[in-house]
Protein backbone atom coordinates (compact mmCIF):
# COMPACT_ATOMS: atom_id res chain seq x y z
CA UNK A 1 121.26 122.23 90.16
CA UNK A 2 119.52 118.66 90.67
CA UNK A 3 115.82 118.50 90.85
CA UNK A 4 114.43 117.42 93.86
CA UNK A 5 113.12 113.42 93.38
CA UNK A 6 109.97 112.71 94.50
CA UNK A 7 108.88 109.04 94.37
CA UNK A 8 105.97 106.85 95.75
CA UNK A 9 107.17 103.17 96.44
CA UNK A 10 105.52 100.39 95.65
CA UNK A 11 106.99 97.54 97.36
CA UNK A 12 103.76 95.13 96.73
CA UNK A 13 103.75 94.68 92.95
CA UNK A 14 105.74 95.09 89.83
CA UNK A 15 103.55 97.90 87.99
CA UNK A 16 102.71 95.18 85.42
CA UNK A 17 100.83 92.89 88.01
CA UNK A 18 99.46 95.93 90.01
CA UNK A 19 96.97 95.48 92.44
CA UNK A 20 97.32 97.63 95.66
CA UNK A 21 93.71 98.73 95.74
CA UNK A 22 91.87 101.73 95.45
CA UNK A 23 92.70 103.69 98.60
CA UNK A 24 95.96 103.52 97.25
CA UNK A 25 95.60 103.86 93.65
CA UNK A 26 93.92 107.51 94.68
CA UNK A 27 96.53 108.58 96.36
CA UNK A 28 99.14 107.55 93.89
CA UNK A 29 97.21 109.48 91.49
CA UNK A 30 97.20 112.95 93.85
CA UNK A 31 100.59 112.59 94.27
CA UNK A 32 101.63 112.47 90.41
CA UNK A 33 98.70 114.70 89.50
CA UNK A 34 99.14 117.54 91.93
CA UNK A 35 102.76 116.87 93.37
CA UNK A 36 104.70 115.65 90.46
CA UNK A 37 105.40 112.36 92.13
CA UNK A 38 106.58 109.23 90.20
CA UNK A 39 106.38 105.58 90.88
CA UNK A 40 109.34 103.48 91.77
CA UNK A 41 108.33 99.78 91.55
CA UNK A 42 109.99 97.22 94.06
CA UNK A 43 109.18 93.52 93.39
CA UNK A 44 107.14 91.63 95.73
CA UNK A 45 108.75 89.79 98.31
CA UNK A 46 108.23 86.09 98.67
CA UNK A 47 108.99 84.97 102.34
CA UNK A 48 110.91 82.07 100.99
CA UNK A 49 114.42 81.35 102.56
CA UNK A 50 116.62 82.64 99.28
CA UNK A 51 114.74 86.09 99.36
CA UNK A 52 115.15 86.52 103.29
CA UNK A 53 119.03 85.89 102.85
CA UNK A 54 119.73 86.81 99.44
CA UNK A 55 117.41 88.99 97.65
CA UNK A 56 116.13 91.59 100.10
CA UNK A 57 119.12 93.78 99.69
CA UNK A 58 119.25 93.04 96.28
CA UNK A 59 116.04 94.17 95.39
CA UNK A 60 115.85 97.29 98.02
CA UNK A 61 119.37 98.20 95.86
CA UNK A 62 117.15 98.46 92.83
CA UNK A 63 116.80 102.48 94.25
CA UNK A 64 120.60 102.80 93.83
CA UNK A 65 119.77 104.26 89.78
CA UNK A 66 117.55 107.51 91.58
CA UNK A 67 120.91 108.65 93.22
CA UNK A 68 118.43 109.35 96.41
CA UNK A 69 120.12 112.58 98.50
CA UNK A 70 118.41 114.39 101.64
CA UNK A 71 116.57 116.71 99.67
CA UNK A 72 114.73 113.81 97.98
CA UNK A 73 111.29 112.94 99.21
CA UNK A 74 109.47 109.33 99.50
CA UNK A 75 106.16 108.05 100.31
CA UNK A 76 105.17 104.53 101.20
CA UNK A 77 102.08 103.14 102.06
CA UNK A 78 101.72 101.63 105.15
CA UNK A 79 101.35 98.48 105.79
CA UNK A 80 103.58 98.11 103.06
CA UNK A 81 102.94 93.84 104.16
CA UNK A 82 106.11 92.58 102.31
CA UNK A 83 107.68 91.40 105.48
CA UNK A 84 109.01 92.78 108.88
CA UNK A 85 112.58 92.27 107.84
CA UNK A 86 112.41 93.76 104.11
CA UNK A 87 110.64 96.80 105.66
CA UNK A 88 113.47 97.52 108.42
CA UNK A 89 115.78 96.96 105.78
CA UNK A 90 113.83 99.03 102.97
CA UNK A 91 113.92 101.69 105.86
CA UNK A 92 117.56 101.48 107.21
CA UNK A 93 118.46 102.25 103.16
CA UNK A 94 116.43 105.63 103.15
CA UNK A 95 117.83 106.83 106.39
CA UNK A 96 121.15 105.85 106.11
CA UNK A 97 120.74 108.34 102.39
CA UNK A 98 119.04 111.02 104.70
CA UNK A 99 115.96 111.11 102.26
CA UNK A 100 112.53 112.36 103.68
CA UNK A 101 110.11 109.77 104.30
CA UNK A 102 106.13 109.78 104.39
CA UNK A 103 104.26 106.96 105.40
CA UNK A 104 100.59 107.24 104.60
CA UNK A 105 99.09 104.52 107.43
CA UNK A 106 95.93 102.94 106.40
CA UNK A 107 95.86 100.50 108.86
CA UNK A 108 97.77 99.60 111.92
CA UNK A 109 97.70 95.70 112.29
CA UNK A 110 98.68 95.61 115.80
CA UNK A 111 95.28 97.29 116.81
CA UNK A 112 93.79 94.43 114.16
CA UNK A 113 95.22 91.41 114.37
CA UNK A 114 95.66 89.48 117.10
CA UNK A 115 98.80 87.69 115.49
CA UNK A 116 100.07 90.76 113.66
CA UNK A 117 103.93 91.43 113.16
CA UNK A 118 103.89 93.80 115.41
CA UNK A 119 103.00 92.59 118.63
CA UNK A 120 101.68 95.60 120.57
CA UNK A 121 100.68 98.74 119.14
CA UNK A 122 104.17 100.42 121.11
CA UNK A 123 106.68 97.94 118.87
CA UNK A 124 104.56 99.63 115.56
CA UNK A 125 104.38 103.15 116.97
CA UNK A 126 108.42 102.59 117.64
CA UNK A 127 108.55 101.42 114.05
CA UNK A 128 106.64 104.32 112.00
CA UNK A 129 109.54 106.60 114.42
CA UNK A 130 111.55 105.57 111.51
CA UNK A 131 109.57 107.83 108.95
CA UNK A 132 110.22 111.65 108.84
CA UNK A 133 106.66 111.99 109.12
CA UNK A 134 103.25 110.26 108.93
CA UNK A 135 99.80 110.80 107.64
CA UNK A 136 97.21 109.06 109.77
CA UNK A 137 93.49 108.03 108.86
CA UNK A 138 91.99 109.98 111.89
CA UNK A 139 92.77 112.10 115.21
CA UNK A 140 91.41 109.16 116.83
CA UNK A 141 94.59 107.13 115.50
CA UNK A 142 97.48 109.38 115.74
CA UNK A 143 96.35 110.07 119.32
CA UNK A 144 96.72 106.25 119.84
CA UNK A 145 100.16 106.23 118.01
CA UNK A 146 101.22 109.26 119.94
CA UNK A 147 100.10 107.51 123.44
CA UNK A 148 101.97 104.56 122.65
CA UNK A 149 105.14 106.52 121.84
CA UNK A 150 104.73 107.95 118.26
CA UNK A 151 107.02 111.39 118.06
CA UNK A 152 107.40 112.07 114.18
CA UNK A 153 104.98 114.88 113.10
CA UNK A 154 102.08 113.45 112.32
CA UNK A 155 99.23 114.68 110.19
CA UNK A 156 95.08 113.61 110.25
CA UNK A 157 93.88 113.03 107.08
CA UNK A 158 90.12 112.62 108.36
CA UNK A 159 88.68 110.68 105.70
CA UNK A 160 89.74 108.99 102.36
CA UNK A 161 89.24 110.17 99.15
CA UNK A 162 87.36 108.50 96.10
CA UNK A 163 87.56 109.00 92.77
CA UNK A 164 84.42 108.22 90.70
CA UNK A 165 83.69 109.06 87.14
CA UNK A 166 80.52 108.06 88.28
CA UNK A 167 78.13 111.27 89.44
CA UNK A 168 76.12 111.00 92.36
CA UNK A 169 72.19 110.13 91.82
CA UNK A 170 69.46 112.48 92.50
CA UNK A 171 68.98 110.87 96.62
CA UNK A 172 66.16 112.12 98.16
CA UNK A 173 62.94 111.74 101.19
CA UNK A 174 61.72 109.26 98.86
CA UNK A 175 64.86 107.05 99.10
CA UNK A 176 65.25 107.39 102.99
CA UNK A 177 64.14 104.08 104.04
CA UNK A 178 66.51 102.36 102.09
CA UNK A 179 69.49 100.94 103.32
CA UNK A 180 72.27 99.28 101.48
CA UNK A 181 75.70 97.55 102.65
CA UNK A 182 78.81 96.57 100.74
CA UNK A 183 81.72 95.20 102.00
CA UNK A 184 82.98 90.69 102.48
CA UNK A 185 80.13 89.63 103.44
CA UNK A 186 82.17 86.40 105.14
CA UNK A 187 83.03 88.19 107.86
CA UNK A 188 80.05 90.23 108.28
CA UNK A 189 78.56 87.72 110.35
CA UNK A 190 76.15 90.61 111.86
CA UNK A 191 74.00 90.18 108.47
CA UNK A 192 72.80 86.75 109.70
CA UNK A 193 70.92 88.49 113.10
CA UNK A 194 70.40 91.92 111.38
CA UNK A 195 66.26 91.50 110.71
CA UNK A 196 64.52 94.76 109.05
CA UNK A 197 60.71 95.51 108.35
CA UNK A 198 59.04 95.04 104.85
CA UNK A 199 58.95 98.83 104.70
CA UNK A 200 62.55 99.13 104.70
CA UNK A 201 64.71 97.68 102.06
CA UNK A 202 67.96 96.68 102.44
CA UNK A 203 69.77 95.87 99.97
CA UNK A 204 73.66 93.97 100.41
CA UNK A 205 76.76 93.92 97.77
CA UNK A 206 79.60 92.00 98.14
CA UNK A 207 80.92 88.39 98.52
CA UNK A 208 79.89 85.49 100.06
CA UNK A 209 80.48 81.37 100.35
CA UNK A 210 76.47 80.91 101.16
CA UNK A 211 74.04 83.81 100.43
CA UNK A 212 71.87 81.42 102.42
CA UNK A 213 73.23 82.89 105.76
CA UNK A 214 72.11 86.27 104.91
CA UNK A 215 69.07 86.92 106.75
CA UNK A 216 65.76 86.45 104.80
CA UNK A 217 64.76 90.23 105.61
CA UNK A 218 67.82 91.06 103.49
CA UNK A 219 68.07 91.71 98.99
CA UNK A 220 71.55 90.31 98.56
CA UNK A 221 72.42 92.08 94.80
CA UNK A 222 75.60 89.74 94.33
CA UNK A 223 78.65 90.73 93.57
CA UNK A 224 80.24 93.05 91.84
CA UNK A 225 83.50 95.55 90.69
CA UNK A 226 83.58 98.27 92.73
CA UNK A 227 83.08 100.38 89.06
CA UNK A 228 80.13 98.82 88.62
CA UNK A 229 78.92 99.39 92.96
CA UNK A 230 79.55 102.71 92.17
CA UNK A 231 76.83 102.90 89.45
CA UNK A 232 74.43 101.46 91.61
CA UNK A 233 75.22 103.21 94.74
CA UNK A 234 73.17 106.20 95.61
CA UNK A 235 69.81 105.94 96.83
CA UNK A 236 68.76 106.55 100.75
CA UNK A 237 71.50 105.52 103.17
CA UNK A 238 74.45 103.50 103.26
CA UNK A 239 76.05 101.28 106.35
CA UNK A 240 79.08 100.90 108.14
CA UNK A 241 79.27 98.05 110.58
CA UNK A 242 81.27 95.16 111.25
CA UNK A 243 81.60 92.11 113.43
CA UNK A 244 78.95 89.30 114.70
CA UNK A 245 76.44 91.44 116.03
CA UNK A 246 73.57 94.11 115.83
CA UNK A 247 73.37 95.27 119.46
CA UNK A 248 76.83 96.11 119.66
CA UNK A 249 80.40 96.15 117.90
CA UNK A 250 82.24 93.14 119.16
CA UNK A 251 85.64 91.28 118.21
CA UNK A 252 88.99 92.31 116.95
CA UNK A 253 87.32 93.20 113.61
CA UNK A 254 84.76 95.07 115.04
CA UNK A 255 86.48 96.80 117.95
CA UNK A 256 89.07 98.33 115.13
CA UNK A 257 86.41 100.59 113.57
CA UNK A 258 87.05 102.70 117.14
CA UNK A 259 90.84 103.37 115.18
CA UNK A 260 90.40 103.42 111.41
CA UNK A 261 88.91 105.26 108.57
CA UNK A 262 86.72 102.50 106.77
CA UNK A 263 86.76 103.10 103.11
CA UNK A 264 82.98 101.92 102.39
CA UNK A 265 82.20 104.96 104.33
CA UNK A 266 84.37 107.11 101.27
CA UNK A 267 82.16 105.21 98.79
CA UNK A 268 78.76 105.82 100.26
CA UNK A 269 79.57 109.31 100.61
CA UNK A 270 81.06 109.69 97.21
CA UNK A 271 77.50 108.55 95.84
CA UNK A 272 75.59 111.52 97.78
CA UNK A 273 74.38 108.85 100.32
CA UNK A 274 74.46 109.70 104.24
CA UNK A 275 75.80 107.06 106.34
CA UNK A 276 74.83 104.90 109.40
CA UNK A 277 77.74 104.48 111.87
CA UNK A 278 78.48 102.54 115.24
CA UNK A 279 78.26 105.95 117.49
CA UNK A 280 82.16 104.91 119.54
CA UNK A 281 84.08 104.36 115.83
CA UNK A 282 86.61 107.15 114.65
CA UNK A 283 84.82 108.33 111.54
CA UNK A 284 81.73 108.98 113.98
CA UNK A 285 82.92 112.69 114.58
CA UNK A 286 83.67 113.04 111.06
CA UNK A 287 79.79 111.76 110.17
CA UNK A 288 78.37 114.45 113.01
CA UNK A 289 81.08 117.21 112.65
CA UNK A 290 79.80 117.35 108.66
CA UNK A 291 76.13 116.15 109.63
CA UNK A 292 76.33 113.66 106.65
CA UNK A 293 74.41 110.54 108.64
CA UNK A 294 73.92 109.34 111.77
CA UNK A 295 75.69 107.58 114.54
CA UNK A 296 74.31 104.92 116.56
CA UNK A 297 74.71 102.50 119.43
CA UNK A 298 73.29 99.73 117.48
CA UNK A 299 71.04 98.61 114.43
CA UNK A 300 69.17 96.07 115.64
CA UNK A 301 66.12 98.63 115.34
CA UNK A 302 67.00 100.54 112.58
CA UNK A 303 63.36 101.18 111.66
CA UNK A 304 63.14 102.70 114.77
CA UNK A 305 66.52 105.16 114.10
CA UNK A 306 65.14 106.32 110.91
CA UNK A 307 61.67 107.13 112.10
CA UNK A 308 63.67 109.71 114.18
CA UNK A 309 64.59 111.68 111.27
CA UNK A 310 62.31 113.96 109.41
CA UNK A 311 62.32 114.47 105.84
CA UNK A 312 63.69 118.12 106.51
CA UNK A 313 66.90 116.50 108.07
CA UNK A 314 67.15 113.77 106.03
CA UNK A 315 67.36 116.27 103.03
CA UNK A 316 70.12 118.47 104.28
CA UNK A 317 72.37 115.15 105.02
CA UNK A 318 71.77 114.52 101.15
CA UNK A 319 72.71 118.13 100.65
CA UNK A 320 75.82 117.67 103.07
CA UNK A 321 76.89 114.23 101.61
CA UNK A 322 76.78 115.84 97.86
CA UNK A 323 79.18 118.04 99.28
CA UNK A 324 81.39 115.98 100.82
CA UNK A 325 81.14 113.84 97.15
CA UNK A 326 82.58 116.96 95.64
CA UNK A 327 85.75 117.23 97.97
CA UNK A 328 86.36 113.31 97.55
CA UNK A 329 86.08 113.01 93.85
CA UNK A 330 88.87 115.78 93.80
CA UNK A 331 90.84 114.82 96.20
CA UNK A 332 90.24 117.05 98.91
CA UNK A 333 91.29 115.51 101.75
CA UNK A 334 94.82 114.03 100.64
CA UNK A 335 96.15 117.45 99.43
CA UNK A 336 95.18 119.34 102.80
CA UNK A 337 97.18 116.53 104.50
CA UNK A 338 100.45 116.24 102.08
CA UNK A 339 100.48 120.14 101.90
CA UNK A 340 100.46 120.21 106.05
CA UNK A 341 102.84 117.21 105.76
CA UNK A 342 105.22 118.69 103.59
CA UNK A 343 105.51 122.19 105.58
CA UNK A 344 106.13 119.88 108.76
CA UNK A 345 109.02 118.05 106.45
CA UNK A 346 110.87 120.79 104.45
C-alpha cells in the first residue's frame, strides 16, 4: 500500500535562493523532524503578464510528479504572498485532488494593511474556508476569523517557537532595569518620543536610515543577524511595542498587535528575558496567563512600571521565562497544535 505524502510548500523560493524567515524555517524543521514532512519547492511568482497567463498553471503542475491522493497531507504558510490569483489557483489544484490542507496563518493582511489583497477581513476568512484546517497565532485571531465567517477547524497555536543554539544567560534583580528592543527601527517611530532615566538603560537593535532620530535617552547597538541578537539577548527585560507613540498603540501597525503573535516576543523569551507588552494586544494573556512580564497601557513612564515590581517578582518572571525558553527551543508549541490539527483532519 502507498505511503501517505506529507509535504510543506514553499511557494516563495526555489530551496536554492531560500529566504522565508525564521518563523517559518522553525516550523519547516518540526514538521520534517517530528512529522516526517518533506519540502516541495514552487518557484516564485513574478506578477509579470506571461506568468499571470502562462506560467501559473505551469508551475502549480510541477506537483503532478507526488501523484497527490486524499489521504495525502499539505501545509502552506500563510500569507503564502505570491499573488491572489496563483494562490486560488494553487488551491483549486489541491481540492480538486481531495488532499488535506493546513494553512499555518502568521499574519492576516486584511487586519494589516490598509491596501491588502484582501479587502476586508470576511473576503480572507472566506478564503482560508478553502483549507481543511488552519492553525492560528492566537485565540484572539481565530475568534476574529471565526466572527467574520471562518468555519474550517481551527487550532491556537499561542505563541511561536524559536530555535536557538544559543542558551539563555544567567538574568537576574541585578539586570531588571534594563530594557532592550529589537525589531525595524523605521517604523518604530515611538523610539523618537520614548525618553527613559539615566538609571535605566535601554538598549535598541535593529535597522535604521538615521540613528539620529532615536531619542538621545536611548544606546542604539546597530545592527545585527538575528544569530548574533540572540547572543546578546538576555539581560533584564525585553519590549514589544509598535507604532508612533508611547502613551498609546496607534495606526494600522500598531492597532494589529491586538490580532497577532509578534515574533520579537518568541526571541526575548527564548533568551530567559520577561517581556513588556501593550496591556489590549493578543499575546497579553499569554504574558499574564504564564506570568513571564508585564502588560501595560503605555511606556511613556516605564521607570515608573518597573519600580512596581519587587525583586521577588521580578525573579520568578526570570524563572517563568527560562521555562517558557525550554518549550520554544524544542518546539513546544507547534507540535501541541499540528497534533490537535491533525486529529481534527484525519
Amino acid at each position: 500500500m502507498e505511503l501517505m505524502k506529507k509535504l510543506i510548500i514553499d511557494v516563495v523560493r526555489s530551496k536554492a535562493n531560500d529566504g522565508i524567515g525564521k518563523p517559518k524555517e522553525d516550523i519547516n524543521e518540526v514538521l520534517e523532524n517530528d512529522y516526517g514532512f518533506q519540502m516541495a519547492y514552487l518557484k516564485q511568482f513574478k506578477y509579470g503578464k506571461f506568468d499571470r497567463h502562462f506560467l501559473i498553471n505551469y508551475r502549480i503542475n510541477k506537483l503532478d510528479k507526488y501523484h497527490l491522493k486524499s489521504t495525502d497531507v499539505i501545509v502552506i504558510q500563510y500569507p503564502i504572498y505570491s499573488g491572489k490569483q496563483f494562490e486560488e489557483t494553487l488551491l483549486r489544484y489541491l481540492n480538486d485532488r481531495r488532499v488535506k490542507t493546513v494553512a499555518v496563518i502568521h499574519d492576516i493582511d486584511s487586519l494589516r494593511f490598509p491596501n491588502s489583497t484582501f479587502k476586508t477581513v470576511k473576503d480572507e476568512a472566506e478564503f482560508l474556508n478553502n483549507f481543511t484546517a488552519v492553525i492560528s497565532p492566537n485565540s484572539t485571531m481565530s475568534d476574529t476569523l471565526k466572527e467574520n465567517g471562518l468555519n474550517v477547524p481551527c487550532v491556537d497555536l499561542e505563541i511561536f517557537d524559536y530555535f536557538s543554539d544559543v542558551h539563555s544567560k544567567k538574568n537576574g534583580i541585578k539586570y531588571k532595569d534594563e530594557i532592550t528592543f529589537a525589531g525595524n527601527l523605521n517604523k518604530s517611530v515611538f523610539l523618537k518620543y520614548l525618553e527613559v532615566p539615566e538609571d535605566i538603560r535601554f538598549e535598541v537593535f535593529g535597522n535604521i536610515d538615521d540613528p539620529e532620530t532615536l531619542n538621545s535617552s536611548l544606546r542604539y547597538m546597530g545592527s545585527v543577524s538575528p544569530d548574533v541578537l540572540s547572543k546578546k539577548l538576555g539581560h533584564g527585560y525585553g519590549l514589544v511595542w509598535d507604532g508612533n507613540s508611547v502613551d498609546s498603540m496607534d495606526g494600522k501597525i500598531g492597532d494589529y498587535l491586538r490580532y497577532n503573535n509578534p515574533y520579537k516576543a518568541s526571541s526575548y523569551l527564548s533568551a530567559g528575558m520577561p517581556v513588556i507588552v501593550w496591556e489590549e494586544s493578543a499575546i497579553a494573556k499569554f504574558v499574564e496567563e504564564h506570568h513571564v512580564g508585564l502588560a501595560v497601557d503605555s511606556i511613556a513612564d516605564l521607570a515608573m512600571s518597573l519600580k512596581r515590581v519587587t525583586d521577588g517578582e521580578f525573579n520568578q518572571m526570570v524563572d517563568n521565562a527560562h521555562a517558557i525558553s525550554a518549550k520554544l527551543h524544542d518546539g513546544f508549541y507547534t507540535k501541541q497544535a499540528f497534533d490537535r490539527v491533525f486529529d481534527e483532519i484525519k
